[in-house]
PDB file of N, CA and C in Angstrom:
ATOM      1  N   UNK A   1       1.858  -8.663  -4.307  1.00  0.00           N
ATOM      2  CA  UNK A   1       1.236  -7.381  -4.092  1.00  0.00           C
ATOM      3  C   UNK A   1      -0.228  -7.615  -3.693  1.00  0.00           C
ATOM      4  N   UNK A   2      -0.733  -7.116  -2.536  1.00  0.00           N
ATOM      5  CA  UNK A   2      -2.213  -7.131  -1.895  1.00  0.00           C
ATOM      6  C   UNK A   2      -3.045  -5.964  -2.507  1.00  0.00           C
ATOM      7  N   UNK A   3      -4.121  -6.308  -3.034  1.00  0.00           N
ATOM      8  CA  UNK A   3      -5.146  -5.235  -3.443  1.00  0.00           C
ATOM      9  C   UNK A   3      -5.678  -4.823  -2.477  1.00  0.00           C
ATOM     10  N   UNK A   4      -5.999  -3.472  -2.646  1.00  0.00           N
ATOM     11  CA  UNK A   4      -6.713  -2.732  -1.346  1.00  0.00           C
ATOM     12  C   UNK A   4      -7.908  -1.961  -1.773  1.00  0.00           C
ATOM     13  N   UNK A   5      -9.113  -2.107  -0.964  1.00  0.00           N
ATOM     14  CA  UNK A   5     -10.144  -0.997  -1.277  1.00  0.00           C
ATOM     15  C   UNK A   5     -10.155   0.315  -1.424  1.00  0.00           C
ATOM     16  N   UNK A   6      -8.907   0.882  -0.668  1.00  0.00           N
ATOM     17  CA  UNK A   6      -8.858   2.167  -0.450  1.00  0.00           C
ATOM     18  C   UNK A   6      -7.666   2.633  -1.741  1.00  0.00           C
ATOM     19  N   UNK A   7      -6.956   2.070  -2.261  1.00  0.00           N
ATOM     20  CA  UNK A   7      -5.741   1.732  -3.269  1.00  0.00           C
ATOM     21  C   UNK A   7      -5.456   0.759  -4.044  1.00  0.00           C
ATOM     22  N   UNK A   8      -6.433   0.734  -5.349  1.00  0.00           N
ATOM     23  CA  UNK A   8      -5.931  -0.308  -5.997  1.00  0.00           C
ATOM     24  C   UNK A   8      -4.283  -0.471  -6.272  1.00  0.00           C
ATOM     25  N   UNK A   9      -3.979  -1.487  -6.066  1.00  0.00           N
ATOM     26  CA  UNK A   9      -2.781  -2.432  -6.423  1.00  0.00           C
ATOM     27  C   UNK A   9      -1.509  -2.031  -5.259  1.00  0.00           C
ATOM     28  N   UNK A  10      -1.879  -0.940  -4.338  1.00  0.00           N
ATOM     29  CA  UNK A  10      -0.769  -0.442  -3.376  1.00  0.00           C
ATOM     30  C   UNK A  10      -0.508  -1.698  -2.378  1.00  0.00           C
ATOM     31  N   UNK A  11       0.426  -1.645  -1.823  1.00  0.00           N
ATOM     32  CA  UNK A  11       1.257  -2.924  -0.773  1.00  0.00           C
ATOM     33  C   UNK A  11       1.006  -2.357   0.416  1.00  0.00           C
ATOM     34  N   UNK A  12       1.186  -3.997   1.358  1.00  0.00           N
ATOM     35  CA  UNK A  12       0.340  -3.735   2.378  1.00  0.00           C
ATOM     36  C   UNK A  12       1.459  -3.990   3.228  1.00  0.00           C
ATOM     37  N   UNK A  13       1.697  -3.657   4.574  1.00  0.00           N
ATOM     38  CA  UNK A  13       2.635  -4.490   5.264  1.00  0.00           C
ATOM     39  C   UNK A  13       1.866  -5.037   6.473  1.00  0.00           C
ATOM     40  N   UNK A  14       2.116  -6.477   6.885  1.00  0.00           N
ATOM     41  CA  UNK A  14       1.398  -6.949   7.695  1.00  0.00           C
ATOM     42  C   UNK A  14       1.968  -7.393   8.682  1.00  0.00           C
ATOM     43  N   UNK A  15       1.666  -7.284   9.735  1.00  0.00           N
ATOM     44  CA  UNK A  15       2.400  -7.597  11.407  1.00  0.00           C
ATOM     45  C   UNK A  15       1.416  -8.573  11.723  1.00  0.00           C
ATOM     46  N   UNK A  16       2.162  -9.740  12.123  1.00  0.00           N
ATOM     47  CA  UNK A  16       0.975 -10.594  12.858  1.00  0.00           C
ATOM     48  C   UNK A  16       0.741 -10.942  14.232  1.00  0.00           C
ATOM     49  N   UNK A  17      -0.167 -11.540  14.333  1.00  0.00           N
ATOM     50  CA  UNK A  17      -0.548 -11.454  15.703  1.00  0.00           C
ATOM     51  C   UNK A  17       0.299 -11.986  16.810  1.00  0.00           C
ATOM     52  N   UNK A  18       1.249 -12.911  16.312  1.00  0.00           N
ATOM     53  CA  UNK A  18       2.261 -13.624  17.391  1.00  0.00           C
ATOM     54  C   UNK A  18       3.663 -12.466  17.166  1.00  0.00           C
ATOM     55  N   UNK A  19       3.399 -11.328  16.244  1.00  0.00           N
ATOM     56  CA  UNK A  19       4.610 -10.387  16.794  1.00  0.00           C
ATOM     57  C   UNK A  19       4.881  -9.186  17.711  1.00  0.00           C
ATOM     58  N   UNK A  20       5.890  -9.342  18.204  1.00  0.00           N
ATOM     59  CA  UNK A  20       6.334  -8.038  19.091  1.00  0.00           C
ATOM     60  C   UNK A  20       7.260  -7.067  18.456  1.00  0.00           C
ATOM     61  N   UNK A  21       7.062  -5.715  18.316  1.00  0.00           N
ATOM     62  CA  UNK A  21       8.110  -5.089  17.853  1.00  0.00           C
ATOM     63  C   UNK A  21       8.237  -3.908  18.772  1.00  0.00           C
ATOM     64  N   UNK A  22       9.532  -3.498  19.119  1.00  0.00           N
ATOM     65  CA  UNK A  22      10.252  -2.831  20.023  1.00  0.00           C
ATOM     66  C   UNK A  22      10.637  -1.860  19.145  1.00  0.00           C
ATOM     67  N   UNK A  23       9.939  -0.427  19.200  1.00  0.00           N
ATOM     68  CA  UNK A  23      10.373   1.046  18.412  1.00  0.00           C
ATOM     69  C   UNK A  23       9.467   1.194  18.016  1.00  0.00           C
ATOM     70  N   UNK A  24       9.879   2.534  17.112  1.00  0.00           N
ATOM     71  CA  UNK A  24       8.646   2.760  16.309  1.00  0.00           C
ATOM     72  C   UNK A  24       9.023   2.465  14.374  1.00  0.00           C
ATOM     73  N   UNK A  25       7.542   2.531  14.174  1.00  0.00           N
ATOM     74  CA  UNK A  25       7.405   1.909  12.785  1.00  0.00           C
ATOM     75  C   UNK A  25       6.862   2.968  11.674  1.00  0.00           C
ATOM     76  N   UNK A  26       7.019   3.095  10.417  1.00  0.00           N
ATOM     77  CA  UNK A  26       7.276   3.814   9.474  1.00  0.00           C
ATOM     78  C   UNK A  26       6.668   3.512   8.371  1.00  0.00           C
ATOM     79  N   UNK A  27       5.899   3.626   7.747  1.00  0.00           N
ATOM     80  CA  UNK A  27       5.640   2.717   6.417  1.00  0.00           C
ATOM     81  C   UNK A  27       4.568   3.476   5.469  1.00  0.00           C
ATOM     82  N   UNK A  28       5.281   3.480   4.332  1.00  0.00           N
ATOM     83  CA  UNK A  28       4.493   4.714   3.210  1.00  0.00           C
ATOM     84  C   UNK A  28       3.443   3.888   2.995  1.00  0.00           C
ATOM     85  N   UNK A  29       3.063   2.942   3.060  1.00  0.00           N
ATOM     86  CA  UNK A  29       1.504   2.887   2.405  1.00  0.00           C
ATOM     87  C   UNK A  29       1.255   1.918   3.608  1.00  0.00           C
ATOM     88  N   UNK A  30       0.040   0.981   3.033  1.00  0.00           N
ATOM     89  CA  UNK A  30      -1.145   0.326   4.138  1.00  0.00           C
ATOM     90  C   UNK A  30      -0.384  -0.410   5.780  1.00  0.00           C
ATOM     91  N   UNK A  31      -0.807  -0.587   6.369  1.00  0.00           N
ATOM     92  CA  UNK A  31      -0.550  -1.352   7.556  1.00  0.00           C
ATOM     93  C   UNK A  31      -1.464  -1.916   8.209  1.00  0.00           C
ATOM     94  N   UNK A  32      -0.828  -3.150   7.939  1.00  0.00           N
ATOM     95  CA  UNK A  32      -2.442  -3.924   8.977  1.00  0.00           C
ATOM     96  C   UNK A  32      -1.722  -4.772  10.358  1.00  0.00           C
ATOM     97  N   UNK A  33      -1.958  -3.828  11.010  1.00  0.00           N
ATOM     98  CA  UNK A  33      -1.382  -4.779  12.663  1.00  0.00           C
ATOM     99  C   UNK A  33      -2.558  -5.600  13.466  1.00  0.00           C
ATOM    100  N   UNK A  34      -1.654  -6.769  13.609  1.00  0.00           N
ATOM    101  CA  UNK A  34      -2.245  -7.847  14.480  1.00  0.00           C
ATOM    102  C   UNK A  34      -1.448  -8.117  15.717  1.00  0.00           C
ATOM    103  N   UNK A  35      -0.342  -7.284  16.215  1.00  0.00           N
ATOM    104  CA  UNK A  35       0.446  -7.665  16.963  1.00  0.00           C
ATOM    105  C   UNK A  35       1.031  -6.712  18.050  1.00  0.00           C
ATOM    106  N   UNK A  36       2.134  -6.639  18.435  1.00  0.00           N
ATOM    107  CA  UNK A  36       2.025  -5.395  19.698  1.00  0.00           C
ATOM    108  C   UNK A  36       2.877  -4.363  18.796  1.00  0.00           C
ATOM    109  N   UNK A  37       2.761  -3.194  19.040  1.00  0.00           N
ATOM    110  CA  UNK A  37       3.728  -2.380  18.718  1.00  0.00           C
ATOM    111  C   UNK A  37       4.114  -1.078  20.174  1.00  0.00           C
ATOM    112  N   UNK A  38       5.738  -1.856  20.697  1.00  0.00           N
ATOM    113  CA  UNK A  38       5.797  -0.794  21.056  1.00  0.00           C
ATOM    114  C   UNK A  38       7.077   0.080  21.342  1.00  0.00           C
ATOM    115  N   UNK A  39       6.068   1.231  20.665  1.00  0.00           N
ATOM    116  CA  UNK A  39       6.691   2.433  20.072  1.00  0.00           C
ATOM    117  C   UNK A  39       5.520   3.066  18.787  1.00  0.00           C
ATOM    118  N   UNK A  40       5.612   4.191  18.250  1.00  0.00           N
ATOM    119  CA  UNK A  40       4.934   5.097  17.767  1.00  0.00           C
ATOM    120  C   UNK A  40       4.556   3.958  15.926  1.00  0.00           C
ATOM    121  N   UNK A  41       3.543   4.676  15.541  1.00  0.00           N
ATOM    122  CA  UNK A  41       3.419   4.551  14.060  1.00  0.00           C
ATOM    123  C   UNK A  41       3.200   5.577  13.350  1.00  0.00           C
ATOM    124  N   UNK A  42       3.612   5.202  12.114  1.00  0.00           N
ATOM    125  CA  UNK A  42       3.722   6.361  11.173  1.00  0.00           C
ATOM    126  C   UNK A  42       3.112   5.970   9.756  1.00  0.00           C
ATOM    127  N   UNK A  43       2.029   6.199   9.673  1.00  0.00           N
ATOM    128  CA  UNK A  43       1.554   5.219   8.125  1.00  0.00           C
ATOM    129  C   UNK A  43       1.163   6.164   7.343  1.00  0.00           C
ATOM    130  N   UNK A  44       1.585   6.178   6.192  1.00  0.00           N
ATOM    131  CA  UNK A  44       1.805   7.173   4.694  1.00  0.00           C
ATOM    132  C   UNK A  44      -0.220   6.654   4.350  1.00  0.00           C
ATOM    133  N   UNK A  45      -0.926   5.501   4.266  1.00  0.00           N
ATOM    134  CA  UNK A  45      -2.202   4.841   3.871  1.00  0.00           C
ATOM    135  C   UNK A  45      -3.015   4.461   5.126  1.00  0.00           C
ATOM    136  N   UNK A  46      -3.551   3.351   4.775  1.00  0.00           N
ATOM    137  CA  UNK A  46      -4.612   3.025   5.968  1.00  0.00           C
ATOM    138  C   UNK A  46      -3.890   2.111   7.025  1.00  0.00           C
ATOM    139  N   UNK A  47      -4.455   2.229   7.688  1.00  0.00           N
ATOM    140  CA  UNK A  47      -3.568   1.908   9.609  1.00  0.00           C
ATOM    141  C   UNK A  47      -5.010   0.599   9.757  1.00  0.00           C
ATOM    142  N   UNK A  48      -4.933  -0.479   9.522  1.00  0.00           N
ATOM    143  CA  UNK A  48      -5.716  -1.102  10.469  1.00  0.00           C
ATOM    144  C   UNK A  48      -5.363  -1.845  11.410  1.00  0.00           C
ATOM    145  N   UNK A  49      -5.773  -1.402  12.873  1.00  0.00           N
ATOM    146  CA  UNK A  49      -5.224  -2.554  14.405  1.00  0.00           C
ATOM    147  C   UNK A  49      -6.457  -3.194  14.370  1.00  0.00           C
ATOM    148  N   UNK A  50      -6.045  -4.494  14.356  1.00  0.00           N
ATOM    149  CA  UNK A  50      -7.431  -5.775  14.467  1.00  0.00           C
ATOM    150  C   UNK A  50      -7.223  -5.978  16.078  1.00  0.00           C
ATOM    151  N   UNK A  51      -8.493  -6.487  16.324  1.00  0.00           N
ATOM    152  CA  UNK A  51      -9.019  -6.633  17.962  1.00  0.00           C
ATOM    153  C   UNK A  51      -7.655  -7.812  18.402  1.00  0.00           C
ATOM    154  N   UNK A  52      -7.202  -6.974  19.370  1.00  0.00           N
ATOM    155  CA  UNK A  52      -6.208  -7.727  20.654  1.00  0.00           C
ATOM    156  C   UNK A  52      -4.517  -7.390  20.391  1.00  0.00           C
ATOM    157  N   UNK A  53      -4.505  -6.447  18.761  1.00  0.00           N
ATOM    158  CA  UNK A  53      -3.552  -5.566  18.862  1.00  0.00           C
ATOM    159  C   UNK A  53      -3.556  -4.486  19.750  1.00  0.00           C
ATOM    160  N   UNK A  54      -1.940  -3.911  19.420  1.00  0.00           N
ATOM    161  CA  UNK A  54      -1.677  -2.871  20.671  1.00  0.00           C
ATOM    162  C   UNK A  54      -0.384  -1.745  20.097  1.00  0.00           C
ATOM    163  N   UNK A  55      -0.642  -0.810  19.585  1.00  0.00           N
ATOM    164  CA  UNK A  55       0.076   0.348  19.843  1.00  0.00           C
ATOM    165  C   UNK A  55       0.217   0.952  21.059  1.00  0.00           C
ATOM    166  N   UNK A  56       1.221   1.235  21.834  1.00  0.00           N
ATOM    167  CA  UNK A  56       1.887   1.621  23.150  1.00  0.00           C
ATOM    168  C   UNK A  56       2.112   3.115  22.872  1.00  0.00           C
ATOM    169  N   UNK A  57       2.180   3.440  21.565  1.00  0.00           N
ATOM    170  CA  UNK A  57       2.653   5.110  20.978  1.00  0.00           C
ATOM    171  C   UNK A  57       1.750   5.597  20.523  1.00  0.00           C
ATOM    172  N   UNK A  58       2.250   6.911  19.742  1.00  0.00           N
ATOM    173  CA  UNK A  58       1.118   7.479  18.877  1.00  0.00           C
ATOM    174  C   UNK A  58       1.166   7.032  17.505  1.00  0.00           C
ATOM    175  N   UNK A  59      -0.041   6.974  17.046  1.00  0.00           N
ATOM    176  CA  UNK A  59      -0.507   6.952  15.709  1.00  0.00           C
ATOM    177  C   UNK A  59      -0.804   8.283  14.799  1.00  0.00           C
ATOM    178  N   UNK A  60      -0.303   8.209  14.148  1.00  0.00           N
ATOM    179  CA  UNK A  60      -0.191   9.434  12.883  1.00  0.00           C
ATOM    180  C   UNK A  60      -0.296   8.266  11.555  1.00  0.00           C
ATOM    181  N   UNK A  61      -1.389   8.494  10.497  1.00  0.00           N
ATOM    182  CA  UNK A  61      -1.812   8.026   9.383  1.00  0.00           C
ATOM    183  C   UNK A  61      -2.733   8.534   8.590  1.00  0.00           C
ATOM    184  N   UNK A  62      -3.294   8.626   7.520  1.00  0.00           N
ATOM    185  CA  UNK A  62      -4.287   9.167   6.568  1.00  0.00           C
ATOM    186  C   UNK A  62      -5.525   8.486   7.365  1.00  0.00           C
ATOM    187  N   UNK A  63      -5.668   7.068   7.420  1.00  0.00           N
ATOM    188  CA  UNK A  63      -6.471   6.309   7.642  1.00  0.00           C
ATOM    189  C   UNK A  63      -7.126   5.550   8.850  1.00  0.00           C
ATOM    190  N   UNK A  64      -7.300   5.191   9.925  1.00  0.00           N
ATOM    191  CA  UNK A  64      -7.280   4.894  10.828  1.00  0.00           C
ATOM    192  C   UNK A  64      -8.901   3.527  11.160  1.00  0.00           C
ATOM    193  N   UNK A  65      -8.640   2.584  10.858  1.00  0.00           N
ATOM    194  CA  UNK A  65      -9.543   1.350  11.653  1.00  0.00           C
ATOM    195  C   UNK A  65      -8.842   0.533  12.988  1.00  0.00           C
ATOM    196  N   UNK A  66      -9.642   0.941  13.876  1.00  0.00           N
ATOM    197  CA  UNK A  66      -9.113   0.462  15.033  1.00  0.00           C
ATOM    198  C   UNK A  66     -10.056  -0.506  15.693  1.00  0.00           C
ATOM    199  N   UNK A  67      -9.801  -1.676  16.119  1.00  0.00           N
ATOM    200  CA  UNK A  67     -10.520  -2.346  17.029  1.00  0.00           C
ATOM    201  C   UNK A  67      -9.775  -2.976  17.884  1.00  0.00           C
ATOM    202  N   UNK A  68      -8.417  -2.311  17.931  1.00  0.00           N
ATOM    203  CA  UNK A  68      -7.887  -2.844  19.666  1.00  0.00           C
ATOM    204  C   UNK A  68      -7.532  -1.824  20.226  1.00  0.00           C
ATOM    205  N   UNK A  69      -5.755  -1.546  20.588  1.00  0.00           N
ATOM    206  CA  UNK A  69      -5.784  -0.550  21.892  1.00  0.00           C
ATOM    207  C   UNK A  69      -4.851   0.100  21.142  1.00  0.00           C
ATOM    208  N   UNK A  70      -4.761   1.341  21.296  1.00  0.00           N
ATOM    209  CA  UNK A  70      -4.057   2.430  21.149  1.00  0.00           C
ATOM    210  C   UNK A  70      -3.680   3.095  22.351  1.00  0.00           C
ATOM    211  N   UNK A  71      -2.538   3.207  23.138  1.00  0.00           N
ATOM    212  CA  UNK A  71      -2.427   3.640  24.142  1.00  0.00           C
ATOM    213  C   UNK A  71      -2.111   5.482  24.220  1.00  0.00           C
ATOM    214  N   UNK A  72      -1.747   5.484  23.458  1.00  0.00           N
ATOM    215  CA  UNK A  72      -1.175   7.146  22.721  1.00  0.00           C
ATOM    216  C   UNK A  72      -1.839   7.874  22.205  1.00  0.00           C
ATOM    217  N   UNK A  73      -1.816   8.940  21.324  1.00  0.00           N
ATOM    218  CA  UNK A  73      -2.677   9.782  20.564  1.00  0.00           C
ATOM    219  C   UNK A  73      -2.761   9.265  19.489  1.00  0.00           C
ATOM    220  N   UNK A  74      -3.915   9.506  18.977  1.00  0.00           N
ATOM    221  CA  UNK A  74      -3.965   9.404  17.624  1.00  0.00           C
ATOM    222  C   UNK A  74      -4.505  10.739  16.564  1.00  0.00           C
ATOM    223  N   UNK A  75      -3.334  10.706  15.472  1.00  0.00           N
ATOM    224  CA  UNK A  75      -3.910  12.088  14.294  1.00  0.00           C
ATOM    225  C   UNK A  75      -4.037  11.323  13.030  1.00  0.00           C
ATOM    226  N   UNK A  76      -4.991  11.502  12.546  1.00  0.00           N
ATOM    227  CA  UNK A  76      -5.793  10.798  11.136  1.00  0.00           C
ATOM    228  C   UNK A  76      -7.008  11.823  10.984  1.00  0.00           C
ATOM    229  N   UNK A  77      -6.664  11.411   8.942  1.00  0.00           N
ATOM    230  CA  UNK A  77      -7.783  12.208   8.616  1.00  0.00           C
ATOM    231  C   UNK A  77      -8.959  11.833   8.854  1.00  0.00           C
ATOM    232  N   UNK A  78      -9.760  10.090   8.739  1.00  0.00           N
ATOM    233  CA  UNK A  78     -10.535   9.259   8.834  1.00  0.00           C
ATOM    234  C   UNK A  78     -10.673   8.310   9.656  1.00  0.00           C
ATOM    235  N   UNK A  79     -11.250   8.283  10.836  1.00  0.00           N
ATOM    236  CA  UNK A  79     -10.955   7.591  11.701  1.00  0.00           C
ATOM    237  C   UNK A  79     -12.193   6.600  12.068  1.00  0.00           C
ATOM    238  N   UNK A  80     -12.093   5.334  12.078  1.00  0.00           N
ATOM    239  CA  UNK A  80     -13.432   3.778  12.220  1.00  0.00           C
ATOM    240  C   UNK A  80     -12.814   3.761  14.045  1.00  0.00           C
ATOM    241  N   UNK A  81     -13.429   3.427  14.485  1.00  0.00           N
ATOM    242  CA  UNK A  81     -13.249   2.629  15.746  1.00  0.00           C
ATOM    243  C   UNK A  81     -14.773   1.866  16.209  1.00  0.00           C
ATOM    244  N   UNK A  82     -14.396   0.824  16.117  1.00  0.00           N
ATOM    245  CA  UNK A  82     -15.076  -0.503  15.851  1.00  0.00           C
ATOM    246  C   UNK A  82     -15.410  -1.246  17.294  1.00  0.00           C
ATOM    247  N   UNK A  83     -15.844  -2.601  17.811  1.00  0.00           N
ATOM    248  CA  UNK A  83     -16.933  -2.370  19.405  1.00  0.00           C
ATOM    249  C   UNK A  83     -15.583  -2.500  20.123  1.00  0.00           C
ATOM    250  N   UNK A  84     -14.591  -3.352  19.598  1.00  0.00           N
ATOM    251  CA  UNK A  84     -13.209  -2.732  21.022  1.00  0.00           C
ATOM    252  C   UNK A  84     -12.101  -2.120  20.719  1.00  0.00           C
ATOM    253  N   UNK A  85     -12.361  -1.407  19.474  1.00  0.00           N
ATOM    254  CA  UNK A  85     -11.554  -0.060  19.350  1.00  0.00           C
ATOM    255  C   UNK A  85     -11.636   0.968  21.010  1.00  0.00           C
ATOM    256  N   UNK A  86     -10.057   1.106  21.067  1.00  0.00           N
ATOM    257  CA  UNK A  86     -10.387   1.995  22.655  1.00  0.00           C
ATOM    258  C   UNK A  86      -8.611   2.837  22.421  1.00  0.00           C
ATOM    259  N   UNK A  87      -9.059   4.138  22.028  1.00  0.00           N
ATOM    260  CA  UNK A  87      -7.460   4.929  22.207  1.00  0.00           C
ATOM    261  C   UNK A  87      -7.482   6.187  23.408  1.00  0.00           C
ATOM    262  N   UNK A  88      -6.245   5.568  23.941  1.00  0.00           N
ATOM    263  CA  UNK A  88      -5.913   6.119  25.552  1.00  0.00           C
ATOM    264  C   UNK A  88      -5.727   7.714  25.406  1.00  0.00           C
ATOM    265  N   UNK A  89      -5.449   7.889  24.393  1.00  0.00           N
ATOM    266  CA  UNK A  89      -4.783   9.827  24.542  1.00  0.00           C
ATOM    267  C   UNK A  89      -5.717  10.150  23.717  1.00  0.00           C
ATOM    268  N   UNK A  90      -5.083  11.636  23.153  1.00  0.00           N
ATOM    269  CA  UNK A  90      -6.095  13.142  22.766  1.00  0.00           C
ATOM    270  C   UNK A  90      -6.381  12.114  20.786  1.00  0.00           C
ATOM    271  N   UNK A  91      -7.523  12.159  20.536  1.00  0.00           N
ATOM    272  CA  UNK A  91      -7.813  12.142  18.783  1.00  0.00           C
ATOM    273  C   UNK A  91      -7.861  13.510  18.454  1.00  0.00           C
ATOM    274  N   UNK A  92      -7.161  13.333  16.738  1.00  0.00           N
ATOM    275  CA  UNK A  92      -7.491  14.257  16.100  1.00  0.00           C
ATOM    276  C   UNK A  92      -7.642  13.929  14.773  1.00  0.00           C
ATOM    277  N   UNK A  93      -8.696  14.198  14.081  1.00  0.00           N
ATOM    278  CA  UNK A  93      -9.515  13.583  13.267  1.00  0.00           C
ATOM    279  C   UNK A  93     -10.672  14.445  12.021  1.00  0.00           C
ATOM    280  N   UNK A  94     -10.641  13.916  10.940  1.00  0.00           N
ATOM    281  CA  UNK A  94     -11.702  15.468  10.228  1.00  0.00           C
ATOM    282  C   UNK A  94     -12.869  14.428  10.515  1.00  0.00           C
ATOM    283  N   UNK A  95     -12.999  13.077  10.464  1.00  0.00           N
ATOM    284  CA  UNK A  95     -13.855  11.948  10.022  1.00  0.00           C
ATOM    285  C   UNK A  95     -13.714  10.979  11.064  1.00  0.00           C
ATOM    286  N   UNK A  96     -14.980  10.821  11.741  1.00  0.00           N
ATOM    287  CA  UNK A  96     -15.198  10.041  12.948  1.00  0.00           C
ATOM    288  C   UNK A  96     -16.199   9.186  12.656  1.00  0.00           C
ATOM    289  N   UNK A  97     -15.862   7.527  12.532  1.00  0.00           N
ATOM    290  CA  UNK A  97     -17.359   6.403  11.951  1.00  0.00           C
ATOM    291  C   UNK A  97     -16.735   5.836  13.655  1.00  0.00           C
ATOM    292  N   UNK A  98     -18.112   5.514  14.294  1.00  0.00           N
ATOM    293  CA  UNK A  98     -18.351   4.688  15.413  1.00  0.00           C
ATOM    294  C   UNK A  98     -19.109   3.138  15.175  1.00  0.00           C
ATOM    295  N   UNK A  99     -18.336   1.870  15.168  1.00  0.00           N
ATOM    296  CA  UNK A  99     -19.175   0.957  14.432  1.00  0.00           C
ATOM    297  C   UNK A  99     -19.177   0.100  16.144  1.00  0.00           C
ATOM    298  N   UNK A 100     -20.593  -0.291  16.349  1.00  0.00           N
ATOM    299  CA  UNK A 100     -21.214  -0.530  17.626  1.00  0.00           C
ATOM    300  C   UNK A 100     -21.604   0.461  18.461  1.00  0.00           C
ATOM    301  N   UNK A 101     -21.903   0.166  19.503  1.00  0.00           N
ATOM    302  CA  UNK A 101     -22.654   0.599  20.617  1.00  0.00           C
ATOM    303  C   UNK A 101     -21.613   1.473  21.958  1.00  0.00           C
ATOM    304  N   UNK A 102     -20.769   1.590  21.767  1.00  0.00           N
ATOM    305  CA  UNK A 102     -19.544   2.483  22.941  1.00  0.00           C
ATOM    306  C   UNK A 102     -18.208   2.387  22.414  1.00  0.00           C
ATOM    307  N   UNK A 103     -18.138   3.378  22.982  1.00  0.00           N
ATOM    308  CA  UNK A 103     -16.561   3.865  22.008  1.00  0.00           C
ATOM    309  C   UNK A 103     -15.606   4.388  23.179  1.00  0.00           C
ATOM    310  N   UNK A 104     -14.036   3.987  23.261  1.00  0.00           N
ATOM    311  CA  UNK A 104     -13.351   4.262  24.401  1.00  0.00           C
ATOM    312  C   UNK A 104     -12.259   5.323  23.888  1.00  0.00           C
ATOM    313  N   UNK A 105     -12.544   6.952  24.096  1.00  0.00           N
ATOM    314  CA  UNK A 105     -11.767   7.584  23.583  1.00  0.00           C
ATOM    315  C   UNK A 105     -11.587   8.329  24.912  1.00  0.00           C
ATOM    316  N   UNK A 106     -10.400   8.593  25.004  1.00  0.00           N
ATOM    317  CA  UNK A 106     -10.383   9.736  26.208  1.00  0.00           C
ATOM    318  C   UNK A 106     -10.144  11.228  25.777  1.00  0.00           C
ATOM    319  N   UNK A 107     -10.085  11.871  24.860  1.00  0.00           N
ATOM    320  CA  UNK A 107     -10.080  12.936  24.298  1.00  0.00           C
ATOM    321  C   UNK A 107     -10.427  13.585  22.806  1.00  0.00           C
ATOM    322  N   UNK A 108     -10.930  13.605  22.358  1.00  0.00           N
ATOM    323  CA  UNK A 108     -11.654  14.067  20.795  1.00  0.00           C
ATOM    324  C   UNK A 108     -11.498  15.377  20.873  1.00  0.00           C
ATOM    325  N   UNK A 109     -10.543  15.788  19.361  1.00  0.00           N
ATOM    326  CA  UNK A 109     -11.081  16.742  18.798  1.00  0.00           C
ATOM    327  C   UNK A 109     -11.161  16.974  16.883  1.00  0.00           C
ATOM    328  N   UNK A 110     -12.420  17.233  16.289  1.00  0.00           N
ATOM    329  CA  UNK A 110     -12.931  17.299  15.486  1.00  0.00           C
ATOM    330  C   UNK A 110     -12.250  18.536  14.419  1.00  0.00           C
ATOM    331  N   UNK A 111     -11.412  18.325  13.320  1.00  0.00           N
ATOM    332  CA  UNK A 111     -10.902  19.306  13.093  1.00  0.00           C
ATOM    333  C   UNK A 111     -11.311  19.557  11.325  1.00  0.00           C
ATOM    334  N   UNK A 112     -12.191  20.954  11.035  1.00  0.00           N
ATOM    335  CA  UNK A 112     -12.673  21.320  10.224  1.00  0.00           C
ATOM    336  C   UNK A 112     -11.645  20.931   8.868  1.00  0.00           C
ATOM    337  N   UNK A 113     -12.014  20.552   7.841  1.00  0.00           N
ATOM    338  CA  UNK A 113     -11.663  19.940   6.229  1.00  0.00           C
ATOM    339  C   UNK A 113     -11.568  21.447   5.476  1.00  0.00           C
TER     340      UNK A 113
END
């Protein structure tokens, strides 16, 4: 069992960077992708894509740290996008952190708590 900042003692599931997965993915608590996904995600906890991952779908999660590509929409309550965080479709988001200097979103919208 992986400890988490955001959840003590909750499980994490981890995709690594040499994987490909074909569909979409599902998972009640954390996710940390290093690898391609394609097809949609669905994360019950925190969603982190590390730089040179790739969601092809949409993202739907509580949590959202991104520093690779999201090609789809993304809906999260809390959303990091980090210096090569870059998501292709519409955000929707209560909580927007920008960590660096440019941010690649093609649609934002900010939705009142």
């Amino acid at each position: 069992m992986t400890k988490n900042v955001h959840q003590p003692n909750a499980k994490r599931t981890v995709i690594l960077s040499t994987s490909v997965i074909q569909g979409d993915i599902r998972v009640p608590n954390d996710l940390f992708l290093g690898g391609i996904v394609a097809g949609n995600v669905d994360c019950g906890g925190v969603l982190v894509i590390k730089r040179g991952a790739v969601v092809e779908g949409n993202v739907n999660c509580k949590v959202l740290d991104v520093d690779g590509l999201v090609k789809g929409s993304v809906n999260t309550g809390d959303l990091t996008i980090r210096e090569e965080g870059r998501v292709g479709g519409r955000v929707e988001t209560c909580r927007l952190r920008i960590v660096g200097n440019r941010i690649g979103i093609n649609e934002l919208c900010l939705v009142k708590i």
